[in-house]
Protein backbone atom coordinates (compact mmCIF):
# COMPACT_ATOMS: atom_id res chain seq x y z
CA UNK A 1 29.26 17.49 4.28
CA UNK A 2 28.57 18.02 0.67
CA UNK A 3 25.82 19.99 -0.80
CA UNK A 4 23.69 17.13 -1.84
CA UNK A 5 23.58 15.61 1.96
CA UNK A 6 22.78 18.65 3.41
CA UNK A 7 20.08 18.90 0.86
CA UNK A 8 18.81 15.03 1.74
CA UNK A 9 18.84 15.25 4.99
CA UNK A 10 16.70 18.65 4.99
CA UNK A 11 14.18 17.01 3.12
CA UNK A 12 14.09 14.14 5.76
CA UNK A 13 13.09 16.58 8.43
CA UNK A 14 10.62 18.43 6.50
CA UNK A 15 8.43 15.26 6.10
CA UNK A 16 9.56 14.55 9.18
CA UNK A 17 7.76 17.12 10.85
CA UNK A 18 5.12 17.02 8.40
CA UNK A 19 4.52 13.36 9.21
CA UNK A 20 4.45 14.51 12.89
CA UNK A 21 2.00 17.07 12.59
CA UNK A 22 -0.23 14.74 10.72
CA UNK A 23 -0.26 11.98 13.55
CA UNK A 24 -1.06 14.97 15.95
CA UNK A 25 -4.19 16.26 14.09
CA UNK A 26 -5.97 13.57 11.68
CA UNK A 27 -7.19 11.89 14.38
CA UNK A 28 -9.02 14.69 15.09
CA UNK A 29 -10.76 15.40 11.95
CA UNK A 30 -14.08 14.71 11.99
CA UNK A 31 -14.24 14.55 15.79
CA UNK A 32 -16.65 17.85 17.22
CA UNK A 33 -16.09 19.27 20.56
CA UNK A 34 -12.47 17.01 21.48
CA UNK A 35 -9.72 19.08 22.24
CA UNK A 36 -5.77 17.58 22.59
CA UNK A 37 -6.28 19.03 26.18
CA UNK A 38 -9.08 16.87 27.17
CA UNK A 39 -7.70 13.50 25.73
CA UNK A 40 -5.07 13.66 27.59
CA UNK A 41 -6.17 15.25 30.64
CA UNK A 42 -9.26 13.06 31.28
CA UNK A 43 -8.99 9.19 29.15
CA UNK A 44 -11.94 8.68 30.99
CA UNK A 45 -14.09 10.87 28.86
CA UNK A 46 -15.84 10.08 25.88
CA UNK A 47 -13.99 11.70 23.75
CA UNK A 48 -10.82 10.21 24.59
CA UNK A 49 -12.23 6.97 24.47
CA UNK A 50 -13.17 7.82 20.80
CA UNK A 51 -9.45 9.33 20.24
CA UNK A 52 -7.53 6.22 21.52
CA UNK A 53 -9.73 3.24 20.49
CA UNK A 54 -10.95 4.51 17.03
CA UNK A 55 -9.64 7.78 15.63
CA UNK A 56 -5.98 7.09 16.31
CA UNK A 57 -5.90 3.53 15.27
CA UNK A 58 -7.71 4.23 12.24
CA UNK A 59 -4.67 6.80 11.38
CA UNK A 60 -2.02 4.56 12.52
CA UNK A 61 -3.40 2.29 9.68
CA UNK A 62 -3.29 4.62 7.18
CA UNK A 63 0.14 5.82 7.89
CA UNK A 64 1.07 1.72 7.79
CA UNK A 65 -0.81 1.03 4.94
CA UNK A 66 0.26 4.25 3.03
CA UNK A 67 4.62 3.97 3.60
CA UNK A 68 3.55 0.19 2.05
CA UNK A 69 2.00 0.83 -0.86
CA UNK A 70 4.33 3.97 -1.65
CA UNK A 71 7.50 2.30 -1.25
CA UNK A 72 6.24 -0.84 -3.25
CA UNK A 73 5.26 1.08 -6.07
CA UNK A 74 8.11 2.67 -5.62
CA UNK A 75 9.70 -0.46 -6.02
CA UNK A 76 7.92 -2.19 -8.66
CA UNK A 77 8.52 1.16 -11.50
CA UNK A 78 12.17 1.02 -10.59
CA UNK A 79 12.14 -3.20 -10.97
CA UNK A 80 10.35 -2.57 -14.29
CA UNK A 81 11.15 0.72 -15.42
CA UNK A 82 7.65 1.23 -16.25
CA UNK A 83 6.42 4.52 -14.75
CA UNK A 84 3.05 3.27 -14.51
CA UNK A 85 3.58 0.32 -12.52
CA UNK A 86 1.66 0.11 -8.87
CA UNK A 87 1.81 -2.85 -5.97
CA UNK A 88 -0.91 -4.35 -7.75
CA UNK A 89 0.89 -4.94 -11.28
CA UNK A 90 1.80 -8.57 -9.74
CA UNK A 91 -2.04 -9.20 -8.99
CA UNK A 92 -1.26 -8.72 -5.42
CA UNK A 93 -4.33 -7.19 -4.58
CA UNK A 94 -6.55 -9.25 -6.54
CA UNK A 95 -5.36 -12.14 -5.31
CA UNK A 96 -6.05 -10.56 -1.62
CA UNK A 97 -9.68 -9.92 -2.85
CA UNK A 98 -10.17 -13.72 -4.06
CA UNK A 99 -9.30 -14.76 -0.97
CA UNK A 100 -11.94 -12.50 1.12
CA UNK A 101 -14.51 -12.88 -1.48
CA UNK A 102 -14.21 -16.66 -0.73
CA UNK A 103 -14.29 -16.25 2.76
CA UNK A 104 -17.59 -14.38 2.49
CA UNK A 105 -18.84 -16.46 0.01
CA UNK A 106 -18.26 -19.31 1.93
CA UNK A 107 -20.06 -18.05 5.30
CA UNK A 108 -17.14 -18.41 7.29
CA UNK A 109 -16.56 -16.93 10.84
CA UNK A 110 -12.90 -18.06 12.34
CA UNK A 111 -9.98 -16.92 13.75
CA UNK A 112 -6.07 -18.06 13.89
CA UNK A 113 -3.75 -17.49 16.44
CA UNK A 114 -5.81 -13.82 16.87
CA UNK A 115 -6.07 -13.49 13.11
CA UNK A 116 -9.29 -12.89 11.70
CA UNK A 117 -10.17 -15.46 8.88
CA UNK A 118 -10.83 -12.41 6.88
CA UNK A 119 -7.55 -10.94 6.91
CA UNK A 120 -5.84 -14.70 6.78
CA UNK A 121 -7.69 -15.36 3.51
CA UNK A 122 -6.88 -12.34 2.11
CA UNK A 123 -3.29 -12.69 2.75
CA UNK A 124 -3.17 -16.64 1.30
CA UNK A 125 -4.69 -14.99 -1.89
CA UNK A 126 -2.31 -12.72 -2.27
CA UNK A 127 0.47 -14.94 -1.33
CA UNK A 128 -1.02 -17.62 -3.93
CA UNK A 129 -0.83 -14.71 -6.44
CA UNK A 130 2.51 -14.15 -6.12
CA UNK A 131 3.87 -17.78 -6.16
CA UNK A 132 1.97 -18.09 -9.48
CA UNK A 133 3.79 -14.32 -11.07
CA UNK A 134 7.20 -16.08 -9.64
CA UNK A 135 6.27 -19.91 -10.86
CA UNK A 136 5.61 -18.38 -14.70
CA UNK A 137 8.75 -16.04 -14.71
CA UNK A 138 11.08 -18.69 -13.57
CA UNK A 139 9.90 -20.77 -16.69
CA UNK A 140 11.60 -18.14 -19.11
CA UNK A 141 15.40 -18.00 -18.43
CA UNK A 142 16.55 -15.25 -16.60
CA UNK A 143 13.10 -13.95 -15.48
CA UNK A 144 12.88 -10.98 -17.62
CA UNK A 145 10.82 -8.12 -16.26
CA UNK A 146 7.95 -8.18 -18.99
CA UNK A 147 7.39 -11.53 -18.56
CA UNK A 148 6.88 -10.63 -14.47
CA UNK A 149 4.87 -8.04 -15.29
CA UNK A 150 2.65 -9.22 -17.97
CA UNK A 151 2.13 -12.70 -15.67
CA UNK A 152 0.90 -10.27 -13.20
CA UNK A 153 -1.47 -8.36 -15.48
CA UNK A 154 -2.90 -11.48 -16.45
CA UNK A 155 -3.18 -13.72 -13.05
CA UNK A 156 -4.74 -9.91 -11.80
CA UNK A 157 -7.61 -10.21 -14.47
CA UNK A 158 -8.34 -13.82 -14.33
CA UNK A 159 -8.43 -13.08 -10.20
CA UNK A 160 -10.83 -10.13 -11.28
CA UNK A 161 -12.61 -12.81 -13.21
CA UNK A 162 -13.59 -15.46 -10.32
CA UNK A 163 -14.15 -12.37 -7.53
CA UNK A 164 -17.01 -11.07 -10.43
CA UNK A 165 -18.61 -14.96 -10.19
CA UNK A 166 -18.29 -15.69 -6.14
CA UNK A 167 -20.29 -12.44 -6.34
CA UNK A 168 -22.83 -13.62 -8.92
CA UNK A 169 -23.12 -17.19 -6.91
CA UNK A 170 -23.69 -15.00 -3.49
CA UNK A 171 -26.73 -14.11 -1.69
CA UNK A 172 -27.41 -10.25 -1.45
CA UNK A 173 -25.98 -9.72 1.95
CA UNK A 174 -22.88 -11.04 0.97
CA UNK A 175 -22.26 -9.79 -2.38
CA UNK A 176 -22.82 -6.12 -0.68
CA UNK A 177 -20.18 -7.39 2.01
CA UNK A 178 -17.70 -8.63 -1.07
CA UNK A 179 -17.98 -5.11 -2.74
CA UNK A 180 -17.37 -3.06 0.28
CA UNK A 181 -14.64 -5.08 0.92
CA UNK A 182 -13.20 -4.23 -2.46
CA UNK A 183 -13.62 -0.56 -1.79
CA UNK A 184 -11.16 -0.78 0.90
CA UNK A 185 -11.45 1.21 3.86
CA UNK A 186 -9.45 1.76 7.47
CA UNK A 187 -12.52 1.16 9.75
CA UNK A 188 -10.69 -0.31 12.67
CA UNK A 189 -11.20 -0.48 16.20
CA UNK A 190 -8.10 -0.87 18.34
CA UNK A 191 -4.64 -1.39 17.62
CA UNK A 192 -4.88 -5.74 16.62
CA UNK A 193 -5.82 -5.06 13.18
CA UNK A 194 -2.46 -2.95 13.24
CA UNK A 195 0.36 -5.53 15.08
CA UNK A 196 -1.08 -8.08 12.40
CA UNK A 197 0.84 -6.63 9.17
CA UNK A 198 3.60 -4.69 10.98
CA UNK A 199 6.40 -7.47 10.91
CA UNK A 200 5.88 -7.96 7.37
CA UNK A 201 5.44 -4.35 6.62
CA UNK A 202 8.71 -3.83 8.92
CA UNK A 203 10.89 -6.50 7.04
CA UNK A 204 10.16 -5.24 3.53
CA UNK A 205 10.45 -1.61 3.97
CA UNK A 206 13.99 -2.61 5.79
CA UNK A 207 14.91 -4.65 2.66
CA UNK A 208 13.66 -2.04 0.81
CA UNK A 209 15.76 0.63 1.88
CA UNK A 210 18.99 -1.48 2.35
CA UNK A 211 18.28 -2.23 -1.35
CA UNK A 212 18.19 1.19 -2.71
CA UNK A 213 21.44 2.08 -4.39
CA UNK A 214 20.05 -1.15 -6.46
CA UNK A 215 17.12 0.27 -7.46
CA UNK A 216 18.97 3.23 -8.94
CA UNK A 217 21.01 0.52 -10.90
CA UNK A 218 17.82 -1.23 -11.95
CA UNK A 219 16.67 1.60 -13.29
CA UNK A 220 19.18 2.01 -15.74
CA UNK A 221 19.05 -1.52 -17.07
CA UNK A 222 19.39 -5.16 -16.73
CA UNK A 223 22.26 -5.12 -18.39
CA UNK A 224 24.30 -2.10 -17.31
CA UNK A 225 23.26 -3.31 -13.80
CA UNK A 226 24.93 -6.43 -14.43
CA UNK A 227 28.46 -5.44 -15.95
CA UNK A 228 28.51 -2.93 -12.12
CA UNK A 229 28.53 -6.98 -10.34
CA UNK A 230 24.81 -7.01 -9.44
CA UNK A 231 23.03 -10.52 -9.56
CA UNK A 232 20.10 -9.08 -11.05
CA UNK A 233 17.60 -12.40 -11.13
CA UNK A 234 18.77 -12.63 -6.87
CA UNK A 235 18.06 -8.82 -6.47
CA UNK A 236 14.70 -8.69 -8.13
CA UNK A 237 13.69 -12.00 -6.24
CA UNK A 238 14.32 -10.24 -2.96
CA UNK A 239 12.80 -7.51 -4.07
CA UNK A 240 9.69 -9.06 -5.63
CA UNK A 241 8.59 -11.47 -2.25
CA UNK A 242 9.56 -8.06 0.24
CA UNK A 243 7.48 -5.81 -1.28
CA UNK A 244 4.68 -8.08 -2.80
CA UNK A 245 4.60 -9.69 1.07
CA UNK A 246 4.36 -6.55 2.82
CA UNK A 247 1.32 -5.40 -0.09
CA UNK A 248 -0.27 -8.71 0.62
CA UNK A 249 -0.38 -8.02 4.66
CA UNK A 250 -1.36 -4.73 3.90
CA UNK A 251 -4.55 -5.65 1.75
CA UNK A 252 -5.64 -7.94 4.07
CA UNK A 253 -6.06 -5.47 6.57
CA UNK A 254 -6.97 -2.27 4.52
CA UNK A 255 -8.51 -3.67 1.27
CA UNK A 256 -7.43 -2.77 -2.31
CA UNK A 257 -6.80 0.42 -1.71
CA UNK A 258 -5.86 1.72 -5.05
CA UNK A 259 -3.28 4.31 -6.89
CA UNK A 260 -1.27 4.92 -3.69
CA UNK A 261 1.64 3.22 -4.74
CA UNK A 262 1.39 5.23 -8.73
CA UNK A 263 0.91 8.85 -7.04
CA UNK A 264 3.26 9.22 -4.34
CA UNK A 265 6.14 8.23 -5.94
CA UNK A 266 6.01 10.31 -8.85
CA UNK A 267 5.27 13.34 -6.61
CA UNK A 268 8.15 12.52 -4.96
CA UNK A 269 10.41 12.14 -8.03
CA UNK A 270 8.85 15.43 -9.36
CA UNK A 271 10.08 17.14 -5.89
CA UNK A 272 13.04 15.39 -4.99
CA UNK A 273 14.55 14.23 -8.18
CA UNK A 274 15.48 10.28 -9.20
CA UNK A 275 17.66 9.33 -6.54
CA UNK A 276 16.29 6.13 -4.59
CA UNK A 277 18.81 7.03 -1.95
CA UNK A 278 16.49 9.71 -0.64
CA UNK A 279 13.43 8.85 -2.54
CA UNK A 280 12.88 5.35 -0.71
CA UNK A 281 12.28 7.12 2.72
CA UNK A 282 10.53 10.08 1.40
CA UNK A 283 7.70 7.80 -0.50
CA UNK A 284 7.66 5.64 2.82
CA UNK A 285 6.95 9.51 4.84
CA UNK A 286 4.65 10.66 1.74
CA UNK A 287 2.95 7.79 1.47
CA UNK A 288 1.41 7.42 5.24
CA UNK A 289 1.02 10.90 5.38
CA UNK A 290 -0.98 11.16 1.96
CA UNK A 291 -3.40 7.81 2.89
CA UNK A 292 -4.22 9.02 6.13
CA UNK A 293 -5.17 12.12 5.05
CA UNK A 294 -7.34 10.70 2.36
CA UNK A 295 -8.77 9.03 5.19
CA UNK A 296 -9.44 12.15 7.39
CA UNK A 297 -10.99 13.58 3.81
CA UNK A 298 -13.32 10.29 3.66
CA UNK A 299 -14.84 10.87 7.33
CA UNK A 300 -15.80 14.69 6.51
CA UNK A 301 -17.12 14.71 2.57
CA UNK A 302 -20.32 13.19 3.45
CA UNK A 303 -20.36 13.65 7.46
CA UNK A 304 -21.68 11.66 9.20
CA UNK A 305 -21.94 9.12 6.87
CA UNK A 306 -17.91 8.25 6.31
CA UNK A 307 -16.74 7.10 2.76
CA UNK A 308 -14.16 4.17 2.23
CA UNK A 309 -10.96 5.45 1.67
CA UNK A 310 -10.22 3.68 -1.90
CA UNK A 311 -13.09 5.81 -3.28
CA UNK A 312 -10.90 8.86 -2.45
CA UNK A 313 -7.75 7.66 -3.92
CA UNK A 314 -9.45 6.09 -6.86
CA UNK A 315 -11.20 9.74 -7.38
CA UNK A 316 -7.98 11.20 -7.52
CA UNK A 317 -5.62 8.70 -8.93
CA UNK A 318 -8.00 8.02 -12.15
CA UNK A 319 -7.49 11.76 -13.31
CA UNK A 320 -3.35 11.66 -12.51
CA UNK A 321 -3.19 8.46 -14.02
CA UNK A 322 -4.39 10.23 -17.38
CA UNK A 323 -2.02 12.88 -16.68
CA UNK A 324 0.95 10.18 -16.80
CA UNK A 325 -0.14 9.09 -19.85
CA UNK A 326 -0.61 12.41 -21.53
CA UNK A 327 2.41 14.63 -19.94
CA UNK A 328 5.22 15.94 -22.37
CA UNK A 329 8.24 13.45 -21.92
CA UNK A 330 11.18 15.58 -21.25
């Protein structure tokens, strides 16, 4: 076994266990007086009622949502070697928040085959998002990466655009509900909200990871990538729909929840190097355990009152996202 295995596969277990130790405890932040004893020596009691139904849940989304948006962004800087690059370049989440602000514009209250209109809305929007990123890139041959990414940065603000008039054209009530959607926030009860995004979230991060020794090509060009047999327009294809699904199932369940997908990666780069081989699963681990304990951080700041989540990472993604911009390149 050569040095650099043995090194991988230490890593793997260290946020392995750190992953582990994080689904043990967050769900007890913010919880007084509820011991691990008691939840699972009485699930009669209160607090395990609390534990089960709310407080794990809650972090079970947050770990979901988190190993999403990581390995996306992941995804999307290596697709367009642009460091800077999150799930949302492609509008993804804008698109997600056209579709709920709609919904609540509209006054609607249904459900679909268990799925809240809410969450169905939100996912059409970002699914309508991405059609329109892959529509304009197929009209310049060979789908260049700018053109991908500068169709997203422009269907994103015109998304921006309607969400700020459904919320002019609403009544009080629900512009207020259309904002704290936006905020995005894990405030689930039970485990439905969960099952709704996991296949999608499952089949990405599988395509994902069975795709990164091509992401390590990508990375070093179009070209190169091409003369070492790839089919680069196939690859990025697969690679655009499985990650910008999985985003879109994501926000329809958690909200825009922003700068995930920018700050775990390059932490993990900065700790374990450029290698997608390894760094694919460790933004995946990194990237539930980071959201989720964002989350834990949201329920305590202002206790009781409980913050949305995106406030968090937005708090702490704005000032790393000026660091990106102003670190020496080396």
């Amino acid at each position: 076994m050569s040095k650099d295995t043995k090194k991988n596969i230490f890593i793997l277990v260290m946020l392995l266990g750190l992953f582990t130790l994080s689904l043990i405890f967050f769900p007890f932040i913010g919880i007084e007086r509820i011991t691990l004893g008691e939840v699972l020596s009485d699930p009669s009691s209160r607090g395990s009622e609390i534990f089960w139904k709310l407080r794990l849940p809650r972090v079970l989304a947050g770990m979901l949502c988190g190993g999403v948006l990581s390995a996306a962004g992941l995804t999307f800087q290596a697709m367009f070697r642009n460091p800077l690059a999150t799930p949302f370049t492609l509008g993804t989440a804008s698109g997600a928040s056209l579709g709920a602000g709609f919904y609540i514009w509209a006054g609607w209250s249904f459900s679909l085959a268990g799925i809240s209109g809410l969450t169905l809305m939100a996912f059409l929007g970002a699914l309508a998002a991405l059609s329109l990123v892959y529509g304009f890139s197929r009209w310049r041959r060979g789908m260049p990466s700018e053109v991908m990414l500068l169709s997203g940065v422009a269907i994103s603000i015109f998304f921006s655009s309607l969400i700020l008039l459904l919320q002019y054209m609403s009544n009080q009530a629900h512009s207020l509900r259309i904002l704290r959607w936006l905020m995005g926030g894990l405030e689930i009860v039970g485990y439905r909200q969960i099952l709704e995004p996991l296949p999608l979230a499952l089949v990405g991060l599988t395509v994902i990871f069975l795709k990164r020794l091509d992401l390590n090509l990508l990375t070093t060009g179009e070209d190169l990538a091409a003369g070492r047999g790839m089919n680069v327009n196939q690859t990025k294809i697969i690679l655009l729909l499985s990650a910008g699904l999985m985003v879109g199932a994501v926000v329809a369940v958690a909200g825009p929840v922003a700068f995930v997908g920018l700050i775990v990666p390059h932490i993990c780069r900065l700790l374990f190097g450029p290698d997608h081989r390894i760094l694919v699963s460790a933004s995946i681990l990194m990237g539930a355990v980071f959201l989720s304990g964002c989350d834990a951080l949201a329920r305590i700041v202002l206790a009781p009152a409980e913050l949305p989540v995106g406030i968090i990472t937005s708090l702490l993604g704005g000032p790393f996202f000026i660091w990106m911009l102003l670190r020496p390149r080396v």
